[in-house]
C-alpha atoms as a PDB file:
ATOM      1  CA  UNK A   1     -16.392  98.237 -76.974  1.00  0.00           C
ATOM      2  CA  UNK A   2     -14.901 100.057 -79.857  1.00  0.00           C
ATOM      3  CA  UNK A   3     -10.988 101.089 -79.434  1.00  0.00           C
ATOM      4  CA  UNK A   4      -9.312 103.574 -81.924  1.00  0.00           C
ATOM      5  CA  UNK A   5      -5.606 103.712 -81.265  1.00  0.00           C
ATOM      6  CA  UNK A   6      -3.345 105.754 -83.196  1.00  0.00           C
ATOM      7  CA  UNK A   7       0.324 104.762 -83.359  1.00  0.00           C
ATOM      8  CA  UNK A   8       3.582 104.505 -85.237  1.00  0.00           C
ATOM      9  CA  UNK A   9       5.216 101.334 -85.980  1.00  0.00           C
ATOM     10  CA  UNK A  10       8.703 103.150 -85.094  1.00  0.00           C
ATOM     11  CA  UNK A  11       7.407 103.889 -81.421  1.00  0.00           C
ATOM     12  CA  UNK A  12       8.360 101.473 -78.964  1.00  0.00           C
ATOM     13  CA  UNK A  13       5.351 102.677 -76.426  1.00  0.00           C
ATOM     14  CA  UNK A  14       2.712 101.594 -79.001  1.00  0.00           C
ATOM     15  CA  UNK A  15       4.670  98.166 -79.168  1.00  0.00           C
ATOM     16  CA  UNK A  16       4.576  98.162 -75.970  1.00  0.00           C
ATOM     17  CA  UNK A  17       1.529  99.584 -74.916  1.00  0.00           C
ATOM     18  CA  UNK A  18      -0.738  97.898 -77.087  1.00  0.00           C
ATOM     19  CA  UNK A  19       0.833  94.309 -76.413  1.00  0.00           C
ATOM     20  CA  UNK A  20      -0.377  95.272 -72.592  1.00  0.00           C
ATOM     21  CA  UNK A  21      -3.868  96.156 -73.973  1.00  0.00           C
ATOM     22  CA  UNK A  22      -4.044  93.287 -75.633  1.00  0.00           C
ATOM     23  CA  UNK A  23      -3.474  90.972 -72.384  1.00  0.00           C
ATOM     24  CA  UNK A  24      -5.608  92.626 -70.390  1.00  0.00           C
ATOM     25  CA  UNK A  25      -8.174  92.554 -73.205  1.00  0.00           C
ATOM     26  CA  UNK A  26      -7.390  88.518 -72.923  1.00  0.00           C
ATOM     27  CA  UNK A  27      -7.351  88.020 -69.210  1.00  0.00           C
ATOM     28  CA  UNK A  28     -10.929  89.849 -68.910  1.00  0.00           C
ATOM     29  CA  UNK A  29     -12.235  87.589 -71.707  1.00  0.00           C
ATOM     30  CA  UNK A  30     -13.081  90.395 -73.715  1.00  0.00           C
ATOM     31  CA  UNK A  31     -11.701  89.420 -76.959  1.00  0.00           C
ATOM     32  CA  UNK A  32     -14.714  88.911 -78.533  1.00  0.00           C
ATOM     33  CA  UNK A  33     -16.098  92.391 -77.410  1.00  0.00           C
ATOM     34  CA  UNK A  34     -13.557  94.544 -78.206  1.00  0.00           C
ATOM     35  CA  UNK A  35     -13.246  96.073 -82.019  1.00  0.00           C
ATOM     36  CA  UNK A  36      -9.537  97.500 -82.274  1.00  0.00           C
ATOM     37  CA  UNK A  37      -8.941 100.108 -85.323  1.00  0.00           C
ATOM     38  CA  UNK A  38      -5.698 101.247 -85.899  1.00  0.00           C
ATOM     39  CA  UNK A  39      -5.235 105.068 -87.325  1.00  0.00           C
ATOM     40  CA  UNK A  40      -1.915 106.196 -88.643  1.00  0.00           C
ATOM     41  CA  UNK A  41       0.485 108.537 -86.890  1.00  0.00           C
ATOM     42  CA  UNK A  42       3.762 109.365 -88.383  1.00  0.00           C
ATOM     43  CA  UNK A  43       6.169 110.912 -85.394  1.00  0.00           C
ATOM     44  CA  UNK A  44       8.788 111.837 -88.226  1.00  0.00           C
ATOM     45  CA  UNK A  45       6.439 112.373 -91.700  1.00  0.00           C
ATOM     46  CA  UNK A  46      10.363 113.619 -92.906  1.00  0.00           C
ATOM     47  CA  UNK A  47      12.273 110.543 -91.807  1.00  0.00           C
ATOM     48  CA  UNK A  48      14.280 109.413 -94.781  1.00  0.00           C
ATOM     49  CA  UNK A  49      13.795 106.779 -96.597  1.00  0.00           C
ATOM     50  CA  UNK A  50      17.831 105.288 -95.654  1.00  0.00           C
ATOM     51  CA  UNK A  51      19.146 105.545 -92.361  1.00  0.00           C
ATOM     52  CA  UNK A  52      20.688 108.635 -91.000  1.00  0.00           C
ATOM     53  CA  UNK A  53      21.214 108.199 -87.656  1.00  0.00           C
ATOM     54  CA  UNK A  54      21.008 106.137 -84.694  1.00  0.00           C
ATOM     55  CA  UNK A  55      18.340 105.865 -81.555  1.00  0.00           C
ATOM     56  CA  UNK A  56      20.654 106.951 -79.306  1.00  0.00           C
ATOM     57  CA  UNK A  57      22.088 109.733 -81.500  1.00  0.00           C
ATOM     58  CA  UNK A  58      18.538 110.840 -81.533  1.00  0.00           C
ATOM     59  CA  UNK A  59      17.785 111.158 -78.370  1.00  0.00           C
ATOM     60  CA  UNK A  60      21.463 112.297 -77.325  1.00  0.00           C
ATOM     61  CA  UNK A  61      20.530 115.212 -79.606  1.00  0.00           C
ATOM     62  CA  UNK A  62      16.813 116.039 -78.480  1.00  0.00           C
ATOM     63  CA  UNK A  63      17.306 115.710 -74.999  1.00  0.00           C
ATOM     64  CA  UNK A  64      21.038 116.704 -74.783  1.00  0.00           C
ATOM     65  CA  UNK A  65      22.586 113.921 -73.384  1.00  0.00           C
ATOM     66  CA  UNK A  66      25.873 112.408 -73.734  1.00  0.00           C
ATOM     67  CA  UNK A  67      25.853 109.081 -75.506  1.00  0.00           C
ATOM     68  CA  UNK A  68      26.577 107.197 -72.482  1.00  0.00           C
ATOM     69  CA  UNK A  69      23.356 108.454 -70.861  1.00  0.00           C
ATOM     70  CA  UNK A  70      21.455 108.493 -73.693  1.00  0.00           C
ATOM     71  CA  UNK A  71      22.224 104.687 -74.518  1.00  0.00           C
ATOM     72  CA  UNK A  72      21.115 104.154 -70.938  1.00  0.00           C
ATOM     73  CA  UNK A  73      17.824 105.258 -71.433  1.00  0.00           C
ATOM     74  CA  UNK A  74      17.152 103.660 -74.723  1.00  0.00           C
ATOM     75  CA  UNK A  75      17.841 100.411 -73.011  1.00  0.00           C
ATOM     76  CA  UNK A  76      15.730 101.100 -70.089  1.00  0.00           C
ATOM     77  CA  UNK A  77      12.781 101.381 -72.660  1.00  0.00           C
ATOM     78  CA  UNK A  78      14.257  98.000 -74.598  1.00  0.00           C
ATOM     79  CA  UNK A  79      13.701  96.330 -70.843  1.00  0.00           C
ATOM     80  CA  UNK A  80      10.309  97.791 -70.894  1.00  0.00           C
ATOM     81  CA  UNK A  81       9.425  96.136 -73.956  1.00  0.00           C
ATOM     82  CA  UNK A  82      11.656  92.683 -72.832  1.00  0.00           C
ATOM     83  CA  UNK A  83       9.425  92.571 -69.846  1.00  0.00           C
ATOM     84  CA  UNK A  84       6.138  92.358 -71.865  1.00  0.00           C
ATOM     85  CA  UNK A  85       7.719  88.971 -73.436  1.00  0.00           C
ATOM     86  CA  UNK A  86       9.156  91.214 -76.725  1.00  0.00           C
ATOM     87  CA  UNK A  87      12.946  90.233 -77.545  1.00  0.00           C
ATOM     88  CA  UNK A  88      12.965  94.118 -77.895  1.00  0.00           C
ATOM     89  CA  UNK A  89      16.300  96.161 -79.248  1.00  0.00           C
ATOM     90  CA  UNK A  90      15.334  99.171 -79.305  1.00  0.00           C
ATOM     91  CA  UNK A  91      18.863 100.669 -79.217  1.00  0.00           C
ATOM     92  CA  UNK A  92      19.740  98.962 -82.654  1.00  0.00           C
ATOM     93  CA  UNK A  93      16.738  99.902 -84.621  1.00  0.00           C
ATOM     94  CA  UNK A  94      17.309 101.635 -88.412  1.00  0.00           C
ATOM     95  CA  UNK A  95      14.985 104.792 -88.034  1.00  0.00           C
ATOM     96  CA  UNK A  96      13.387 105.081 -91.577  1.00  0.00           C
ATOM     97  CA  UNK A  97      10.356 106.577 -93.274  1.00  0.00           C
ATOM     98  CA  UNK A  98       6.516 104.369 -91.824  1.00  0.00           C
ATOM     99  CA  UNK A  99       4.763 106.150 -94.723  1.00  0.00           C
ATOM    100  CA  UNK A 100       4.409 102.992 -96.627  1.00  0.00           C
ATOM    101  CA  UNK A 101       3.887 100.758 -94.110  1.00  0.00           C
ATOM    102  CA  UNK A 102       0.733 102.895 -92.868  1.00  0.00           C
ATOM    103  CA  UNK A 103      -0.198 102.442 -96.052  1.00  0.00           C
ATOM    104  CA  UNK A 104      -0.410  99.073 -96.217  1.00  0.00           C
ATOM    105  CA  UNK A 105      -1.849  99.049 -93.149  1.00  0.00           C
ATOM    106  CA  UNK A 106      -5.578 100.826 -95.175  1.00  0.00           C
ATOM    107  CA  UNK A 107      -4.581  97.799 -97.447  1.00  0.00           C
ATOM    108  CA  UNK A 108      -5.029  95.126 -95.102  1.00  0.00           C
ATOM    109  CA  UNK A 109      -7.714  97.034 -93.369  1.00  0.00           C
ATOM    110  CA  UNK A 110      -9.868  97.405 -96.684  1.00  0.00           C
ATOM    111  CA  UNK A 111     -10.330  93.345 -96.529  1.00  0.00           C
ATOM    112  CA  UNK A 112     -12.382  93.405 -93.118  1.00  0.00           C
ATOM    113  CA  UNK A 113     -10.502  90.635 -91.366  1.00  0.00           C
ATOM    114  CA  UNK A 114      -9.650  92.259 -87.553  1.00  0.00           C
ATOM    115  CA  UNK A 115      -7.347  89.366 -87.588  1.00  0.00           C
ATOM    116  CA  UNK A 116      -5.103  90.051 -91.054  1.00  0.00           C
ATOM    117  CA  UNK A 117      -4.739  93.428 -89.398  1.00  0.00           C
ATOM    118  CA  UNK A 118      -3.669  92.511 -86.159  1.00  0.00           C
ATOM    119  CA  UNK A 119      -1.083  90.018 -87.652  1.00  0.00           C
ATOM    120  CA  UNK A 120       0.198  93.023 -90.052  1.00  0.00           C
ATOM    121  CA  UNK A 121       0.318  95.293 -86.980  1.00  0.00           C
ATOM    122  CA  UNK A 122       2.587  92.748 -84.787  1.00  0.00           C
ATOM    123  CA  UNK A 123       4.423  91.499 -87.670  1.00  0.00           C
ATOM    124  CA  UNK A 124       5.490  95.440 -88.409  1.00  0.00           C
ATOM    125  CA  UNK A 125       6.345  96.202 -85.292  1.00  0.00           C
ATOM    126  CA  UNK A 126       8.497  92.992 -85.014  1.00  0.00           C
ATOM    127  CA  UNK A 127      10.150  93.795 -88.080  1.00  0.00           C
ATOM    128  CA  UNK A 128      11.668  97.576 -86.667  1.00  0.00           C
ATOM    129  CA  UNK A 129      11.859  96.307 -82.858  1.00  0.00           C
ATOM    130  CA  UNK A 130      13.054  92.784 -82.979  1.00  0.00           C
ATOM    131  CA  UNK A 131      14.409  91.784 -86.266  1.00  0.00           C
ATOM    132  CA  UNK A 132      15.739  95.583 -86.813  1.00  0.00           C
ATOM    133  CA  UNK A 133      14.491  96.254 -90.135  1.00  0.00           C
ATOM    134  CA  UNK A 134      13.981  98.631 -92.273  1.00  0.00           C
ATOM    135  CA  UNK A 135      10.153  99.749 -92.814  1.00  0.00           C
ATOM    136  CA  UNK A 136      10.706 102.000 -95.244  1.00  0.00           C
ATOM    137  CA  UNK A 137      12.296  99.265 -97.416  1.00  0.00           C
ATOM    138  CA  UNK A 138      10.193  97.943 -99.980  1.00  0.00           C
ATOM    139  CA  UNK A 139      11.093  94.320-100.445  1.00  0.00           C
ATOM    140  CA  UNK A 140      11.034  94.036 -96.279  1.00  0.00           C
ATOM    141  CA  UNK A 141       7.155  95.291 -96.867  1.00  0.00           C
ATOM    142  CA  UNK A 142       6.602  93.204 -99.387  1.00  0.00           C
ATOM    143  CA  UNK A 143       7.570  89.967 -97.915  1.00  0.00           C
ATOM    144  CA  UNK A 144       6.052  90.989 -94.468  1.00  0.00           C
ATOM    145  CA  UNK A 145       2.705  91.465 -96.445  1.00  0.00           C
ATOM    146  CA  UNK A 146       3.176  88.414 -97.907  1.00  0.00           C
ATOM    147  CA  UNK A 147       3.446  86.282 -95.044  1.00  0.00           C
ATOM    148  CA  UNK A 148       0.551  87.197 -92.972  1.00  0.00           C
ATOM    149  CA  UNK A 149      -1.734  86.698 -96.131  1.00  0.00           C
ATOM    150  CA  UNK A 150      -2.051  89.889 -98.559  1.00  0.00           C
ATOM    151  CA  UNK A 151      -1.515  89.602-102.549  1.00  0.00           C
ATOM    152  CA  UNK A 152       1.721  90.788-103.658  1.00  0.00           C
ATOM    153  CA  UNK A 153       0.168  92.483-106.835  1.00  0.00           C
ATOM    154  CA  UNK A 154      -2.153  94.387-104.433  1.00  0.00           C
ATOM    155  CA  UNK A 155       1.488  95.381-102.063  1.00  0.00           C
ATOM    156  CA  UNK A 156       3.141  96.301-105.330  1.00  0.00           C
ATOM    157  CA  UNK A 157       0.203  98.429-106.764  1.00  0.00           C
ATOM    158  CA  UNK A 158       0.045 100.436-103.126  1.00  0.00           C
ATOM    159  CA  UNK A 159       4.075 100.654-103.328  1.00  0.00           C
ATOM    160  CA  UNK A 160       4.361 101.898-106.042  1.00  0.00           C
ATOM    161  CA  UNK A 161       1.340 104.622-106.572  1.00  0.00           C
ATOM    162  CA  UNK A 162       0.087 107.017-103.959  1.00  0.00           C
ATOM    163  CA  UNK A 163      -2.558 104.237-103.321  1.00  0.00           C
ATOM    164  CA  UNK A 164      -4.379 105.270 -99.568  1.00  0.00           C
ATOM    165  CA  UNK A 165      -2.261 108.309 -98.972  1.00  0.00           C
ATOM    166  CA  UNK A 166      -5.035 110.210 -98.547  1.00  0.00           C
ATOM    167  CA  UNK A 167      -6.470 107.789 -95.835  1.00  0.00           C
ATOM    168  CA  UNK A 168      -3.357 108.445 -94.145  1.00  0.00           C
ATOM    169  CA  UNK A 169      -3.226 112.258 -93.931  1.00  0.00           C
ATOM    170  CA  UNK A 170      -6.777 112.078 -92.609  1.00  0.00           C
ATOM    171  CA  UNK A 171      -6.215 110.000 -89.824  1.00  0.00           C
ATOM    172  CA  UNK A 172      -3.259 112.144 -89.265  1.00  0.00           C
ATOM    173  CA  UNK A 173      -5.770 115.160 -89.755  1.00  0.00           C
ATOM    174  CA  UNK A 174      -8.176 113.936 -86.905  1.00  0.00           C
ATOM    175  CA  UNK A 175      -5.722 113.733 -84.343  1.00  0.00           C
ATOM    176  CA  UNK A 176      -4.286 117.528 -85.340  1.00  0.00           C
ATOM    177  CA  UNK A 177      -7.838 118.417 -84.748  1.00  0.00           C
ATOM    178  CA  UNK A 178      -8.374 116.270 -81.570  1.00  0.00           C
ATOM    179  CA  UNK A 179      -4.966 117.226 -80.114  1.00  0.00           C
ATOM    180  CA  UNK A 180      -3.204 114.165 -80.143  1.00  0.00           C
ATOM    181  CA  UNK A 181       0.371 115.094 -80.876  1.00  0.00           C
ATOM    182  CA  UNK A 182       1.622 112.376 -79.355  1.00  0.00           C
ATOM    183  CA  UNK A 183       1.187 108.450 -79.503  1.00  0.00           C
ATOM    184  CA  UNK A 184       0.072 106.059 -78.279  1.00  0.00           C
ATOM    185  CA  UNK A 185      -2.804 107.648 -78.021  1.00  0.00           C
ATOM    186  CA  UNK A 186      -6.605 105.159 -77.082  1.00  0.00           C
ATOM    187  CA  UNK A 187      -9.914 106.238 -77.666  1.00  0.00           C
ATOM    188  CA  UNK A 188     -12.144 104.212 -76.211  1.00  0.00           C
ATOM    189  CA  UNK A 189     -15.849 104.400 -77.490  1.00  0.00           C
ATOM    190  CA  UNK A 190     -15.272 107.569 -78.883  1.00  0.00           C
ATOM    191  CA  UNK A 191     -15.446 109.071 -75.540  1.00  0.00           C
ATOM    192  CA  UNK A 192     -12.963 108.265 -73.651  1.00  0.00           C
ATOM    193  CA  UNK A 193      -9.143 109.230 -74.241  1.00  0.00           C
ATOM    194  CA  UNK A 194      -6.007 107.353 -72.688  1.00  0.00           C
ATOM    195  CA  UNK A 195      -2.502 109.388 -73.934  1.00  0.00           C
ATOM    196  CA  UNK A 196       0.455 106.770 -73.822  1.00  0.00           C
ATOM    197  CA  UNK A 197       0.995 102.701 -72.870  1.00  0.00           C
ATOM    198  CA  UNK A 198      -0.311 102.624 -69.137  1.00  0.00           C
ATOM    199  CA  UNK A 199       0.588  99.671 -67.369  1.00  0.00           C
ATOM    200  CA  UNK A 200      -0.923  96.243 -67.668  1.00  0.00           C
ATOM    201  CA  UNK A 201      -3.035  96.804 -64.356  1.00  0.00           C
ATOM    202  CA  UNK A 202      -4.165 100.294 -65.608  1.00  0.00           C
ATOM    203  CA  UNK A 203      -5.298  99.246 -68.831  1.00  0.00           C
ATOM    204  CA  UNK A 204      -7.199  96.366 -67.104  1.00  0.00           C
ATOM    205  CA  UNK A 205      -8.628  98.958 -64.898  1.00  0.00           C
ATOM    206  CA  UNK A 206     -10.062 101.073 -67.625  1.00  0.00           C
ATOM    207  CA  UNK A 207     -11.389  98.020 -69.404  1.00  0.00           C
ATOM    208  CA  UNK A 208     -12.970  96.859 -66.180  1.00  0.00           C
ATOM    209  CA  UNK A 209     -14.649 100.761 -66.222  1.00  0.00           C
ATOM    210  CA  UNK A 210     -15.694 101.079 -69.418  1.00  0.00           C
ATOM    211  CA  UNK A 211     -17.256  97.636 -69.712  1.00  0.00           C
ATOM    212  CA  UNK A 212     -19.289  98.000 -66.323  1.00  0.00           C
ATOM    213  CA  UNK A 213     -20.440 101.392 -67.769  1.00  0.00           C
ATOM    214  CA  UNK A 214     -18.143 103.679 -65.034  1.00  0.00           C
ATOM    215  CA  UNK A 215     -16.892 107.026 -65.731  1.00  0.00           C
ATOM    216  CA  UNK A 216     -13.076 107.438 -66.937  1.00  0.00           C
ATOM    217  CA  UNK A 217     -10.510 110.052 -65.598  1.00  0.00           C
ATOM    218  CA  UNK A 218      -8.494 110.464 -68.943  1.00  0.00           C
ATOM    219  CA  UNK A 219      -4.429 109.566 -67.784  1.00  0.00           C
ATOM    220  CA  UNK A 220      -2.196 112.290 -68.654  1.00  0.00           C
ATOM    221  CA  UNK A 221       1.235 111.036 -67.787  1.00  0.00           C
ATOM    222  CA  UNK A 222       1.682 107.547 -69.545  1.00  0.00           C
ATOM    223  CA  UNK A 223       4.864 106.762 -71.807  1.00  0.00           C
ATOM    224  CA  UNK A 224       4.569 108.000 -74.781  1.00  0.00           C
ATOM    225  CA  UNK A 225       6.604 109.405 -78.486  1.00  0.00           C
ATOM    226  CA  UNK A 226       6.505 112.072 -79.549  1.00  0.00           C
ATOM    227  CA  UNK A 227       8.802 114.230 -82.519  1.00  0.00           C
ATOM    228  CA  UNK A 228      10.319 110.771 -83.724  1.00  0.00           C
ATOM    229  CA  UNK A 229      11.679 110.627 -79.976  1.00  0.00           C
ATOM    230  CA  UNK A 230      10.229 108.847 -76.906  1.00  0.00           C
ATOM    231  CA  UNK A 231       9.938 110.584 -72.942  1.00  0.00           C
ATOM    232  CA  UNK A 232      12.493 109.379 -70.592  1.00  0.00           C
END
């Protein structure tokens, strides 16, 4: 079973989302039939590269909330992510630029170890959500990349060159031509689309369905970002 999944690493759903895929993927003792492939999707390709504002600014802003209310709802996502075993602090995350660390992401890709991809993945996503970095910061990339494995002349070359831009605008391209405007978004043997982080149960459902060869109703009304801002 092949799984495409495009996400940000500055959207708490995909955290979220695919760390529930994952268990279900576990507990069905499917790990050794699934083949996950992350594409890149940028929900701000304008973020800047320092930070400008705060989550809850943000969505106090695009939703028109007071801060109060808006903090609230940040939080409720945070105990989302806090339920799925993530220490996950949302609220205090430094919004920056994920152009270079989808980058990296075609780096580690390019060596054809599922694993040193999966480790980049959670180790990126720890980074904004738990430690509160900043992934638009090139030393935090750097020593990320470092740790799970990859060369540092190889992080430095793609750092500082336009190394795999282009393999990001196309992934970027397919979903503008598939509709995906929104992440996290699941394709699941290139037939079957999930939009947003369903539940645990759900996701085990559709694994359950897929792998015994059932038809799929596509789920329209999962969690997900979208616009560098997240559905509440």
């Amino acid at each position: 079973m092949k799984i495409t999944c495009w996400s940000d690493f500055a959207c708490p759903y995909c955290y979220i989302g695919n760390t529930r895929l994952k268990k279900a993927i576990k507990d069905l003792n499917l790990e050794n039939e699934v083949e996950f492939y992350i594409r890149a999707f940028e929900l701000d390709p304008n973020a800047p590269k320092n930070v400008e504002s705060t989550t809850v600014e943000r969505f106090s802003v695009k939703y028109g909330l007071p801060l109060n209310d808006a903090e609230k709802e940040v939080n409720k996502i945070s105990r989302l992510g806090i339920d799925e075993g993530i220490d996950f602090k949302y609220s205090s995350t430094l919004y920056t630029n994920t152009h270079d660390a989808h980058r990296l992401m075609k780096l580690a890709q390019s060596k054809n170890d599922p694993k040193l991809v999966e480790q980049l993945a959670n180790s990126l996503f720890d980074a904004y959500f738990t430690k509160n970095l900043k992934l638009a910061d090139k030393n935090t990339l750097i020593n990320i990349c470092e740790k799970i494995g990859l060369n540092r002349k190889e992080i430095e070359e793609v750092l500082n060159t336009d190394l795999y831009n282009e393999d990001v605008v196309k992934d970027e391209e397919i979903a503008l031509m598939g509709g995906i405007h929104a992440v996290p978004f699941y394709l699941f043997d290139e037939k079957y689309s999930i939009p947003g982080a369903l539940s645990y149960e759900d996701f085990k459902t559709v694994l359950k369905q897929i792998n015994d060869g059932d038809k799929l109703n596509d789920d329209n009304d999962a969690s997900r970002c979208e616009d560098g801002v997240c559905r509440i």
